[in-house]
PDB file of N, CA and C in Angstrom:
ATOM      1  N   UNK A   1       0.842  -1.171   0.000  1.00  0.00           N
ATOM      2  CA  UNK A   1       0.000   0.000   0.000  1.00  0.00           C
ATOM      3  C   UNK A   1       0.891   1.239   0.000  1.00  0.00           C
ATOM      4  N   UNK A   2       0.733   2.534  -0.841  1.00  0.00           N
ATOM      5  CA  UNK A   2       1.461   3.394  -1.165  1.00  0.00           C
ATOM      6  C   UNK A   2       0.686   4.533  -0.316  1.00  0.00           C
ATOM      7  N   UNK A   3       1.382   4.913   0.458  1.00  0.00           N
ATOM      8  CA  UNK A   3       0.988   6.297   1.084  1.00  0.00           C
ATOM      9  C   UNK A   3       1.437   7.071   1.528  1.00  0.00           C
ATOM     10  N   UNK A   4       1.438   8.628   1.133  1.00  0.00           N
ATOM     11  CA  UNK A   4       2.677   9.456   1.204  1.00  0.00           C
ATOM     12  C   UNK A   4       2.000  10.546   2.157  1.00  0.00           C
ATOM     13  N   UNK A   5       2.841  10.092   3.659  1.00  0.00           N
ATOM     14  CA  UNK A   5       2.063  10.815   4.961  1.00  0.00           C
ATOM     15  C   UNK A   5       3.393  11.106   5.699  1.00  0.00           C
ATOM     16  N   UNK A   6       3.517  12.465   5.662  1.00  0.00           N
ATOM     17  CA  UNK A   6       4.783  12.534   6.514  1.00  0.00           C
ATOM     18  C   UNK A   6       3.432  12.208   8.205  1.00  0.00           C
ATOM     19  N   UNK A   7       4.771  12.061   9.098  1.00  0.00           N
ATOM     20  CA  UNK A   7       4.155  11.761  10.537  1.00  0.00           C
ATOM     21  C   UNK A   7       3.128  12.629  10.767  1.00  0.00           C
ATOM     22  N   UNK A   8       3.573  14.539  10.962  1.00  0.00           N
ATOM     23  CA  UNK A   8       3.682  15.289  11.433  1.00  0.00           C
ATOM     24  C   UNK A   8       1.756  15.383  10.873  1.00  0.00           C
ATOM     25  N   UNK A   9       1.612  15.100   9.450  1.00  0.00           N
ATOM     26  CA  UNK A   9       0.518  15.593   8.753  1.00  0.00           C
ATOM     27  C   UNK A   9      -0.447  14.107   9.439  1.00  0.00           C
ATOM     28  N   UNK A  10      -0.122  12.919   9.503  1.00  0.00           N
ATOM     29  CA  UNK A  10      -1.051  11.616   9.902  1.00  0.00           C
ATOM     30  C   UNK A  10      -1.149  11.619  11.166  1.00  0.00           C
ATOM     31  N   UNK A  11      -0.475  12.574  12.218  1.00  0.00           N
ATOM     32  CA  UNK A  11      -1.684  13.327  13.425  1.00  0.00           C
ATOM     33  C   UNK A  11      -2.561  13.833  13.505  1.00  0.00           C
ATOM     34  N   UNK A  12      -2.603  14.996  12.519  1.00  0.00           N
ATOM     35  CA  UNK A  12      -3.755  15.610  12.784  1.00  0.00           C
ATOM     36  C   UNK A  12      -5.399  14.777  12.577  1.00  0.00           C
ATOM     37  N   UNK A  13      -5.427  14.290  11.872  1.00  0.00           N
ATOM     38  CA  UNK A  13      -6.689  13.535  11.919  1.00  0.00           C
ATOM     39  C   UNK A  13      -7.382  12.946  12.523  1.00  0.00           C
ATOM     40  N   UNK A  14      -6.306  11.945  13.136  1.00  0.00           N
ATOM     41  CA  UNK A  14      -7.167  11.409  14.663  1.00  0.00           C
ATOM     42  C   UNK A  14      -7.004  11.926  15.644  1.00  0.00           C
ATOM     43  N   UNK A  15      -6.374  13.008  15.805  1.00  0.00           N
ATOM     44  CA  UNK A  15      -6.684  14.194  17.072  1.00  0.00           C
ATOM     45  C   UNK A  15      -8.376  15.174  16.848  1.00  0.00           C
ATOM     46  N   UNK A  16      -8.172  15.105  15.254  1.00  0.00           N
ATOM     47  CA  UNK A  16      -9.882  16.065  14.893  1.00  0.00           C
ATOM     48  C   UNK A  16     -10.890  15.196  15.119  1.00  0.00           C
ATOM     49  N   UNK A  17     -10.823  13.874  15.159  1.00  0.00           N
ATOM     50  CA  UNK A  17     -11.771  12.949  15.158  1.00  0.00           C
ATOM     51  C   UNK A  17     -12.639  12.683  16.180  1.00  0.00           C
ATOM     52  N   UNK A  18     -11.460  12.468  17.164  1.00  0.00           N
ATOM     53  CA  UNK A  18     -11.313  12.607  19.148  1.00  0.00           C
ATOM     54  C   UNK A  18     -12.079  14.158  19.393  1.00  0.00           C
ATOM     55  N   UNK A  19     -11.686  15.122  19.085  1.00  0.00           N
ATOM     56  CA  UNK A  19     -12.543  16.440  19.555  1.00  0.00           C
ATOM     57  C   UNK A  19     -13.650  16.726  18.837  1.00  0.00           C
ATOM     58  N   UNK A  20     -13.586  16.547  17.314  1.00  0.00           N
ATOM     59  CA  UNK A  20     -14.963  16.743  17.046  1.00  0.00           C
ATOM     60  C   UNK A  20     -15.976  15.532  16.575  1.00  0.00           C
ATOM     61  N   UNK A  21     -15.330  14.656  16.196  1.00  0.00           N
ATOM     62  CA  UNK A  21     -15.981  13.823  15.668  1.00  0.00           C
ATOM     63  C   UNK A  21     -16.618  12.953  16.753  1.00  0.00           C
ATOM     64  N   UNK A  22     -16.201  12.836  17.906  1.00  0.00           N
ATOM     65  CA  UNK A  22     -16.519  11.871  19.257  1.00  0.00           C
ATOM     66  C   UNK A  22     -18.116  12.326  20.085  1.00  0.00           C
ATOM     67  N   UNK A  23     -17.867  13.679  20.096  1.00  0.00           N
ATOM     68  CA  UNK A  23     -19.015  14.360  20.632  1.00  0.00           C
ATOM     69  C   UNK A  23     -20.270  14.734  19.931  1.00  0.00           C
ATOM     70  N   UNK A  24     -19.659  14.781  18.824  1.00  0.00           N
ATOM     71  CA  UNK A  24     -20.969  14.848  17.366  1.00  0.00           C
ATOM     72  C   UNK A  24     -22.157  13.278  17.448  1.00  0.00           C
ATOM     73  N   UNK A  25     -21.129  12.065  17.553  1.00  0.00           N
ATOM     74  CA  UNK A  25     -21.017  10.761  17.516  1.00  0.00           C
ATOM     75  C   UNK A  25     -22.315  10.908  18.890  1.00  0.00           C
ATOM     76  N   UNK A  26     -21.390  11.225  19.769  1.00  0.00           N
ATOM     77  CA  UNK A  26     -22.744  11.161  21.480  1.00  0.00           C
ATOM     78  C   UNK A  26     -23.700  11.794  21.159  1.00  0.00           C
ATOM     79  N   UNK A  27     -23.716  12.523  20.979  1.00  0.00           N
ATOM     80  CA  UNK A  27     -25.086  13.413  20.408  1.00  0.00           C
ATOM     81  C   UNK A  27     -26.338  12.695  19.447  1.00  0.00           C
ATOM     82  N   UNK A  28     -25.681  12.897  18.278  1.00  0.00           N
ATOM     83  CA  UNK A  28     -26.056  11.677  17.702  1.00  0.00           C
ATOM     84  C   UNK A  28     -27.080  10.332  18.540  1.00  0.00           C
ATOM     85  N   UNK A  29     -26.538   9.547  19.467  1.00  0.00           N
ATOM     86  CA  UNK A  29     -27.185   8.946  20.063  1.00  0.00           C
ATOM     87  C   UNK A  29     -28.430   9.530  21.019  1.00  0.00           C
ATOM     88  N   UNK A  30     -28.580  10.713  21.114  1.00  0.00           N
ATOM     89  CA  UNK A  30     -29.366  11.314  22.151  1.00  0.00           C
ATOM     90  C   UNK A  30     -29.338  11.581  23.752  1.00  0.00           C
ATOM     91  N   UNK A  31     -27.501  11.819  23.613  1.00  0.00           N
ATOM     92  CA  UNK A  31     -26.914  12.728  24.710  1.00  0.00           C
ATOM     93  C   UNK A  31     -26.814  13.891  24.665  1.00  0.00           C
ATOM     94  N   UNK A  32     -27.395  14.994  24.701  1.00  0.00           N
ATOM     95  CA  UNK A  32     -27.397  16.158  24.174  1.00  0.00           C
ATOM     96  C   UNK A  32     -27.946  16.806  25.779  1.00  0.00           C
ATOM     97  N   UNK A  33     -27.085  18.734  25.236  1.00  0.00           N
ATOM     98  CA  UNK A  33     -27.204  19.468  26.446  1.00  0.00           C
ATOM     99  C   UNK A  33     -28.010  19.571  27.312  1.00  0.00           C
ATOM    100  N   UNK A  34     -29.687  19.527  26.184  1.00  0.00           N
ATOM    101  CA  UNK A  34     -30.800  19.771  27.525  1.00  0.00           C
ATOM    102  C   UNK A  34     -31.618  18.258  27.510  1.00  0.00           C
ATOM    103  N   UNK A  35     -30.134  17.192  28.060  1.00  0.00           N
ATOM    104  CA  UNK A  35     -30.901  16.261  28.470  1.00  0.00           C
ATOM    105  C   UNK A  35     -30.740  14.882  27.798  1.00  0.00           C
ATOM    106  N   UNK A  36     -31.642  13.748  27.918  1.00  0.00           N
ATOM    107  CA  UNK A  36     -31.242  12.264  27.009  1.00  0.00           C
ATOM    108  C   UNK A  36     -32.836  12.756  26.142  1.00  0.00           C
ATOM    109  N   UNK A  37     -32.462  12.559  25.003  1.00  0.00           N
ATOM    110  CA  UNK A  37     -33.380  13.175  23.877  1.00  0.00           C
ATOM    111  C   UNK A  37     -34.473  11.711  23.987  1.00  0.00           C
ATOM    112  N   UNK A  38     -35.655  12.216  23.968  1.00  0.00           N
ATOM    113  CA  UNK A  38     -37.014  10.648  23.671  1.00  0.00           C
ATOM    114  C   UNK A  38     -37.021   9.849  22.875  1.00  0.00           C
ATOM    115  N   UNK A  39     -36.700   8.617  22.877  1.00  0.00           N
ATOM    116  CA  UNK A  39     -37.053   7.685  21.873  1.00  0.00           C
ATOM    117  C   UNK A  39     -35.755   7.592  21.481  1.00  0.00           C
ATOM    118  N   UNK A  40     -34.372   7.817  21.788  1.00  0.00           N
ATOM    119  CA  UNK A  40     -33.235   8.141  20.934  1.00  0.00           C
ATOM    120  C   UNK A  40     -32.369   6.253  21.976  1.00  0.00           C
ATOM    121  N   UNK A  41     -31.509   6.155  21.294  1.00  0.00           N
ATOM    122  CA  UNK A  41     -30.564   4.904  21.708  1.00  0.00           C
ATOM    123  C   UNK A  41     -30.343   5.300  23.152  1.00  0.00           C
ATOM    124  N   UNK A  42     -29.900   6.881  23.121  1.00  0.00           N
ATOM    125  CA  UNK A  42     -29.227   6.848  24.639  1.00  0.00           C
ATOM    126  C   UNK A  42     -31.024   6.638  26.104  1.00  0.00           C
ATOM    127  N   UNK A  43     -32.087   7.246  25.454  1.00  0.00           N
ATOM    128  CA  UNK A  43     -32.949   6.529  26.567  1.00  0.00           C
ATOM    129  C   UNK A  43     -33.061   5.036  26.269  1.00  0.00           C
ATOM    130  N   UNK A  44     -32.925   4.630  25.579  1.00  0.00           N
ATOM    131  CA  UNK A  44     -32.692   3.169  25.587  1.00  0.00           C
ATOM    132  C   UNK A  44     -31.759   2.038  26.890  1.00  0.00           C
ATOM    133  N   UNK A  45     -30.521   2.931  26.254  1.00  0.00           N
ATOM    134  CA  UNK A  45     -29.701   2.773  27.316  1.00  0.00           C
ATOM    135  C   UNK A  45     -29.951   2.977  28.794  1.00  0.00           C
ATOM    136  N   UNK A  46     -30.649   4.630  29.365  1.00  0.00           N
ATOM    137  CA  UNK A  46     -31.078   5.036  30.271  1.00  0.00           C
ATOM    138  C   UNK A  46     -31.838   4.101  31.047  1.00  0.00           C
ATOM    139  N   UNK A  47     -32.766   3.637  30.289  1.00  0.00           N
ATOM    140  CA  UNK A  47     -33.945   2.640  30.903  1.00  0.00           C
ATOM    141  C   UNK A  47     -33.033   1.638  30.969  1.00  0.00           C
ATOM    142  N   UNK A  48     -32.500   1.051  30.340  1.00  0.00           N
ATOM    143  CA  UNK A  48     -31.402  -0.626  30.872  1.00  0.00           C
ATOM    144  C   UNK A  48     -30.919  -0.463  32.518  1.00  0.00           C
ATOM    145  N   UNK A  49     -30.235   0.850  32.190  1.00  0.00           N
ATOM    146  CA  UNK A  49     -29.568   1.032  33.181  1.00  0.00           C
ATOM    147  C   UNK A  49     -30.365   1.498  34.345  1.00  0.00           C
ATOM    148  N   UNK A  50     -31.386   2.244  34.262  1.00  0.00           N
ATOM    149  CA  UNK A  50     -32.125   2.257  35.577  1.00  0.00           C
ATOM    150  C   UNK A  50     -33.123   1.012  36.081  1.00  0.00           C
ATOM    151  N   UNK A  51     -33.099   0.208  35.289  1.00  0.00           N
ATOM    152  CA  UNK A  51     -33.846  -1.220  35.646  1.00  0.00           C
ATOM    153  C   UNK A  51     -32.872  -1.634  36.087  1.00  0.00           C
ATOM    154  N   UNK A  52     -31.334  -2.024  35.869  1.00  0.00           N
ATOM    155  CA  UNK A  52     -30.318  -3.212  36.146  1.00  0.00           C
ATOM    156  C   UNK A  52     -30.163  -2.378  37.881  1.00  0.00           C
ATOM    157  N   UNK A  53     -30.562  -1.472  38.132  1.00  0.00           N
ATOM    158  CA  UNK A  53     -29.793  -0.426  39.543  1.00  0.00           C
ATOM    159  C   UNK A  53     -30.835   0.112  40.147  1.00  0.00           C
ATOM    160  N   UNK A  54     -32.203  -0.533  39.992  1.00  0.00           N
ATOM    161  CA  UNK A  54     -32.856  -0.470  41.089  1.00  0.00           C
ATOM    162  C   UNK A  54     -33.802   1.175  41.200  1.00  0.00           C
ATOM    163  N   UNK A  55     -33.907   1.593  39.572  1.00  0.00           N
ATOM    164  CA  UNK A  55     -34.616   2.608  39.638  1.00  0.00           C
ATOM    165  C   UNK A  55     -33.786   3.536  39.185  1.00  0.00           C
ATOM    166  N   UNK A  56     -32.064   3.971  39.400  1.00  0.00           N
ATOM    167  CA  UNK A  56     -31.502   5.030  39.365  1.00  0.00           C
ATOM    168  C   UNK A  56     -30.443   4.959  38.220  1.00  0.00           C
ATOM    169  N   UNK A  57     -29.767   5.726  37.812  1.00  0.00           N
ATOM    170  CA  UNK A  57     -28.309   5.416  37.329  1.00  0.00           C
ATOM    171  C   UNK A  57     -27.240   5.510  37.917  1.00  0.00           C
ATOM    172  N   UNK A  58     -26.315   4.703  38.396  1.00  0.00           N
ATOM    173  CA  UNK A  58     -25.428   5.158  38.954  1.00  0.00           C
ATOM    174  C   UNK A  58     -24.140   5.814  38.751  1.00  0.00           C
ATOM    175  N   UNK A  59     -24.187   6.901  39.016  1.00  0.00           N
ATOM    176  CA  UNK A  59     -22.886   7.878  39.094  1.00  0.00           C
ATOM    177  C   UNK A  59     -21.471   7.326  38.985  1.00  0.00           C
ATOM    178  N   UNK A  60     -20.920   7.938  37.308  1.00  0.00           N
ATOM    179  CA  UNK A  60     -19.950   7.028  36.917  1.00  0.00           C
ATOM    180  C   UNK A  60     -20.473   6.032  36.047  1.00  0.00           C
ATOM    181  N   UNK A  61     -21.199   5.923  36.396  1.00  0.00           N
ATOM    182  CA  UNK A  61     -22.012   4.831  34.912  1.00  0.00           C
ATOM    183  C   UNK A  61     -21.197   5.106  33.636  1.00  0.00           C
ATOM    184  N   UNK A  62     -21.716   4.342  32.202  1.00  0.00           N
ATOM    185  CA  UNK A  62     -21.292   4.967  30.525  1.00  0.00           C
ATOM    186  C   UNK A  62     -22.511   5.383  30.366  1.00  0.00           C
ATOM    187  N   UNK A  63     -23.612   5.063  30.989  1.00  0.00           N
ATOM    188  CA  UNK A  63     -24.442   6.806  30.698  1.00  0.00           C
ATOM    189  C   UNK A  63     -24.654   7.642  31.307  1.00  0.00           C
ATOM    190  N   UNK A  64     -24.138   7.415  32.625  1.00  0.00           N
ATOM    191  CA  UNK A  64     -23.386   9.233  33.148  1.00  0.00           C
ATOM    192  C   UNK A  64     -23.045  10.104  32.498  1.00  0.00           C
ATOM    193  N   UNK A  65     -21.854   9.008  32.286  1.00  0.00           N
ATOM    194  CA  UNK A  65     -20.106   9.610  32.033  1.00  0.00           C
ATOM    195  C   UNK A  65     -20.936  10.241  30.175  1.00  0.00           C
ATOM    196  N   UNK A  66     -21.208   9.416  29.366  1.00  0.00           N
ATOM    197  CA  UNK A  66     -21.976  10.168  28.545  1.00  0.00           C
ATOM    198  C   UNK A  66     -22.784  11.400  27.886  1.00  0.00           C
ATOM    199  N   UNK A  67     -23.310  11.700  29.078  1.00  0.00           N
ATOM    200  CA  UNK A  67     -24.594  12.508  29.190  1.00  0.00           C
ATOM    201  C   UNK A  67     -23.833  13.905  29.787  1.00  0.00           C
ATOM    202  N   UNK A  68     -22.990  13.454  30.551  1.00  0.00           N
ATOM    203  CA  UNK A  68     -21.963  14.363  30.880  1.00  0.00           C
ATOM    204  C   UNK A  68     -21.462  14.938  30.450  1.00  0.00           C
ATOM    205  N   UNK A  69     -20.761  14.290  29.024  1.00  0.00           N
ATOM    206  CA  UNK A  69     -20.014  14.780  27.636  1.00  0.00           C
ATOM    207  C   UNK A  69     -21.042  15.179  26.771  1.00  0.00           C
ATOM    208  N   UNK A  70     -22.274  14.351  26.695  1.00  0.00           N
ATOM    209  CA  UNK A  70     -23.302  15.480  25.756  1.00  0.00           C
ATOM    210  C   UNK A  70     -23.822  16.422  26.147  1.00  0.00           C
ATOM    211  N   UNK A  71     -23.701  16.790  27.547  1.00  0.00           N
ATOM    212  CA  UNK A  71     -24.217  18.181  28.105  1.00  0.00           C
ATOM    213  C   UNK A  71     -22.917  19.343  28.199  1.00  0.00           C
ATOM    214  N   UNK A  72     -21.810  19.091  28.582  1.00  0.00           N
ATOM    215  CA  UNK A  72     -20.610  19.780  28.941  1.00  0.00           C
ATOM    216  C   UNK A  72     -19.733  19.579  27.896  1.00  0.00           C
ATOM    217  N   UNK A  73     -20.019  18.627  27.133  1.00  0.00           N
ATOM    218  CA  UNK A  73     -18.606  18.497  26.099  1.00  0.00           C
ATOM    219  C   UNK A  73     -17.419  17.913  27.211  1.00  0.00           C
ATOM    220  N   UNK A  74     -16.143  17.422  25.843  1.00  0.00           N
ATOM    221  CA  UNK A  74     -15.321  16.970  27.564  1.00  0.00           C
ATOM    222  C   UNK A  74     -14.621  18.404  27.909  1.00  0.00           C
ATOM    223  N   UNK A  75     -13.559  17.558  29.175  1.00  0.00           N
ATOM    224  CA  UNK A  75     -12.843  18.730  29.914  1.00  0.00           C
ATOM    225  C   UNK A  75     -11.556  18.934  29.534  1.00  0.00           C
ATOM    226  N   UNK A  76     -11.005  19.833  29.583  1.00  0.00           N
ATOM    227  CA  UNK A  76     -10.084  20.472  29.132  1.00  0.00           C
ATOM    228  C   UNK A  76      -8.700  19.456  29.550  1.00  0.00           C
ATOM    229  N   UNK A  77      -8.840  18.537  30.580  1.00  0.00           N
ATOM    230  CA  UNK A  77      -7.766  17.545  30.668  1.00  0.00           C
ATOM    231  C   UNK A  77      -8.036  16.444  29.742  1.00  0.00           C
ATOM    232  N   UNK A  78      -9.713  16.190  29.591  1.00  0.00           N
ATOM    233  CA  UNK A  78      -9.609  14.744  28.799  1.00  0.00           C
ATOM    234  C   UNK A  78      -9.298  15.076  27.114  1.00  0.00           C
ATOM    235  N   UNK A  79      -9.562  16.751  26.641  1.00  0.00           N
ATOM    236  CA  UNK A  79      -9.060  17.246  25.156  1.00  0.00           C
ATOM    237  C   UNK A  79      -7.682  17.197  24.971  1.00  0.00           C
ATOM    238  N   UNK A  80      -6.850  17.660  26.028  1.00  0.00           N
ATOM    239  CA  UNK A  80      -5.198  17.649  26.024  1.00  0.00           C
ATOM    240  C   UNK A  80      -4.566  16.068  26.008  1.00  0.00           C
ATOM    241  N   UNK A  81      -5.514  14.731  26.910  1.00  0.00           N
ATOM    242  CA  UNK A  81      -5.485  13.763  26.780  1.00  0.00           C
ATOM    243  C   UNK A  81      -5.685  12.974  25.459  1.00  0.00           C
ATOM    244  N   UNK A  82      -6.738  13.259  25.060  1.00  0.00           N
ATOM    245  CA  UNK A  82      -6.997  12.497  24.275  1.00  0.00           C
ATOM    246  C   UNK A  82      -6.126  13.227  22.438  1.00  0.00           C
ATOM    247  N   UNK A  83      -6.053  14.526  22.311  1.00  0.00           N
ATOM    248  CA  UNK A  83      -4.882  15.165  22.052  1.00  0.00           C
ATOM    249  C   UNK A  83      -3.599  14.743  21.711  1.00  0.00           C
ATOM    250  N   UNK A  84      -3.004  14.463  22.814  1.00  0.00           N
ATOM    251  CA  UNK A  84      -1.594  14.211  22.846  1.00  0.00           C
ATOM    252  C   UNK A  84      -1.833  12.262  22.364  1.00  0.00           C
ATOM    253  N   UNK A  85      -2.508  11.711  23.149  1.00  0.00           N
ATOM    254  CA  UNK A  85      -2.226   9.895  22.625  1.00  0.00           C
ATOM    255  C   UNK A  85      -2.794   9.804  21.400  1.00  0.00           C
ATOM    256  N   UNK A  86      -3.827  10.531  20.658  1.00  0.00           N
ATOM    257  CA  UNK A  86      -3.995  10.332  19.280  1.00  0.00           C
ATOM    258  C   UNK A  86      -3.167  10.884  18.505  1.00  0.00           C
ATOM    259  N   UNK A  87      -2.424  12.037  18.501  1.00  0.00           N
ATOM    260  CA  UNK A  87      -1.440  12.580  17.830  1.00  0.00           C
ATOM    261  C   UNK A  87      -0.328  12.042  18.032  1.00  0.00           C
ATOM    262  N   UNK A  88       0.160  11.572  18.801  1.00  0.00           N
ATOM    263  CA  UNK A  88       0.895  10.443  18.841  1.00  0.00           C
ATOM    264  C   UNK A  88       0.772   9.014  18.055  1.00  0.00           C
ATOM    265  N   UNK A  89      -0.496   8.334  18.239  1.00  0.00           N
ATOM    266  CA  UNK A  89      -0.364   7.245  17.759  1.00  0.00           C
ATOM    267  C   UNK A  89      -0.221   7.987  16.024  1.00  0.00           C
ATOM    268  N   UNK A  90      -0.833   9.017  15.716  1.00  0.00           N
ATOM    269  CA  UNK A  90      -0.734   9.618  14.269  1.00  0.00           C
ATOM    270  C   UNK A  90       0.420   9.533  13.529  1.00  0.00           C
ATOM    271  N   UNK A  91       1.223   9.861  14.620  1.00  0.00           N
ATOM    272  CA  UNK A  91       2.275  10.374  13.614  1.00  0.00           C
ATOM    273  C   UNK A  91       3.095   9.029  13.397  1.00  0.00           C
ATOM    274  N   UNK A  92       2.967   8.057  14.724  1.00  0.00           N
ATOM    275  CA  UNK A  92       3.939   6.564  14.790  1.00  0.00           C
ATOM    276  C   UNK A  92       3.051   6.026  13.550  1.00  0.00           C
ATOM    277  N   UNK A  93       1.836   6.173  13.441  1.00  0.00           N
ATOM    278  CA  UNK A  93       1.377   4.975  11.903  1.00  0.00           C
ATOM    279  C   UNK A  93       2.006   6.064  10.784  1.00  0.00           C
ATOM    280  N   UNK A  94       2.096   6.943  10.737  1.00  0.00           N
ATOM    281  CA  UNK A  94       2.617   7.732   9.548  1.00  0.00           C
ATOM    282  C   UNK A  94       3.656   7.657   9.423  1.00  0.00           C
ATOM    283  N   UNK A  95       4.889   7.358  10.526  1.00  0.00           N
ATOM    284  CA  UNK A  95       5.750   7.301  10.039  1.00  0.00           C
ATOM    285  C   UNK A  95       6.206   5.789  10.053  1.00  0.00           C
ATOM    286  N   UNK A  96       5.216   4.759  10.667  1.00  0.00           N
ATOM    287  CA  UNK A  96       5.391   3.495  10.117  1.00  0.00           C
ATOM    288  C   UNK A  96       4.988   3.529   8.620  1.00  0.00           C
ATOM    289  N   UNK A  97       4.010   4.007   8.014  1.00  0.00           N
ATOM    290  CA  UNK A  97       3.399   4.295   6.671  1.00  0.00           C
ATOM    291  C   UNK A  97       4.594   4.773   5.869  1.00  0.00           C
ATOM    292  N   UNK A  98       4.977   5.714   5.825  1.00  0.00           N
ATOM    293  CA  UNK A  98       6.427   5.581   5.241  1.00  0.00           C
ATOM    294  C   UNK A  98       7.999   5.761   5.173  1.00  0.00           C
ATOM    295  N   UNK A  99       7.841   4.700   6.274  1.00  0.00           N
ATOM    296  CA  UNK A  99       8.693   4.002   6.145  1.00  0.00           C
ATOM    297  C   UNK A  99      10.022   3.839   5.138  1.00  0.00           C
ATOM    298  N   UNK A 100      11.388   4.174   5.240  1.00  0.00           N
ATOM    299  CA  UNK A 100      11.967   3.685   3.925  1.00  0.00           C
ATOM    300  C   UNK A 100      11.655   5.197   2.639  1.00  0.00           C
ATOM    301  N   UNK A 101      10.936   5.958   2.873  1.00  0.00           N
ATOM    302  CA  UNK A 101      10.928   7.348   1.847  1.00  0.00           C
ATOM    303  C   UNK A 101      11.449   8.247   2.367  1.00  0.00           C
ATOM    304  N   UNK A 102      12.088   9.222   1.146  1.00  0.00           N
ATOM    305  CA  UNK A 102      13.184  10.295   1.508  1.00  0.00           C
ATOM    306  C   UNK A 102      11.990  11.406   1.542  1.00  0.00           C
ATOM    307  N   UNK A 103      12.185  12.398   2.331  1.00  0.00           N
ATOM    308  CA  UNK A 103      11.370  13.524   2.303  1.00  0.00           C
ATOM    309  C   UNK A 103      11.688  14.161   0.897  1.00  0.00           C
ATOM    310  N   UNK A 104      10.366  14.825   0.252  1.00  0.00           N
ATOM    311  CA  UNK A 104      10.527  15.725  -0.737  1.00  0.00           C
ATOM    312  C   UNK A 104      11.823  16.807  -0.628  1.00  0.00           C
ATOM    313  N   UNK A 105      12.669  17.016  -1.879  1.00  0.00           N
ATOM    314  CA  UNK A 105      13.786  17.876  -1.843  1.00  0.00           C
ATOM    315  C   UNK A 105      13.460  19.181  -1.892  1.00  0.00           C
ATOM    316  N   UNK A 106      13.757  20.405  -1.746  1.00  0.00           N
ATOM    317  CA  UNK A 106      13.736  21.596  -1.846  1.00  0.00           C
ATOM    318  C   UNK A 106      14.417  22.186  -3.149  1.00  0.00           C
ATOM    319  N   UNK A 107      15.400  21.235  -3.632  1.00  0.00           N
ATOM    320  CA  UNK A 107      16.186  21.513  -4.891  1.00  0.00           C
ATOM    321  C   UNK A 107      15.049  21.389  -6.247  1.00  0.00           C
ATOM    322  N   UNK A 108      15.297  22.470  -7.136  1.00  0.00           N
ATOM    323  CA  UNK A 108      14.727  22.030  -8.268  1.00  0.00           C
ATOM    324  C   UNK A 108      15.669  20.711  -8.980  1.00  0.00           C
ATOM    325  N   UNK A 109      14.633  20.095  -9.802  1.00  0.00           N
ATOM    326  CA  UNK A 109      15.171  18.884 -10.721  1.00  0.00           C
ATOM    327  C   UNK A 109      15.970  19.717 -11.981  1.00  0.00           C
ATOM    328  N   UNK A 110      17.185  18.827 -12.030  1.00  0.00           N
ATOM    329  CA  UNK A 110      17.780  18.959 -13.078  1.00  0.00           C
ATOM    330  C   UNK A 110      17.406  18.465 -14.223  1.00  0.00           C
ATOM    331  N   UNK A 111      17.433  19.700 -15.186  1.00  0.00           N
ATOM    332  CA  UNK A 111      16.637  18.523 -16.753  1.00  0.00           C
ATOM    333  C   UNK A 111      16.131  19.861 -17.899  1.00  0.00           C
TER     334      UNK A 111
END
């Protein structure tokens, strides 16, 4: 497979993915600010989870922790988190990706 990704450029993507694409994704399910939206997957979930716990959800739950992020968005430690280990793993597949290629020259071609 041929793919011409310096590291630096095959970070950014799954760092945009993680901040915007993750919370779009919760939403989507019907975690949203004012609330778990009707009829949507996440009351689905809601009701599982308040039947398995006796009426309530419990704090810390994945539809807490959810509902949390579709009301607040995340926090400014879990963006720098999630940030830094996706831009990381970015740039290690990019520069596993290519592997063995010389960076583009700055010299014009002779000819």
């Amino acid at each position: 497979m041929e793919v011409d990704c310096l590291p630096w450029i095959c970070s950014v993507p799954p760092a945009g993915v993680a901040l915007v694409g993750i919370p779009l994704g919760i939403a989507a399910l019907g975690f949203t600010g004012a609330g778990i939206a009707a009829g949507s997957v996440a009351a689905k979930m809601m009701s599982a989870a308040a039947i398995a716990n006796g009426g309530g959800v419990a704090a810390g739950s994945t539809v807490a922790v959810l509902q949390s992020i579709g009301a607040a968005g995340f926090s400014l430690g879990a963006k720098v988190g999630l940030t830094s280990a996706l831009s990381s793993a970015g740039a290690a597949i990019g520069a596993w990706l290519s592997k063995g290629k010389k960076p583009p020259s700055d010299k014009p071609k002779k000819g």
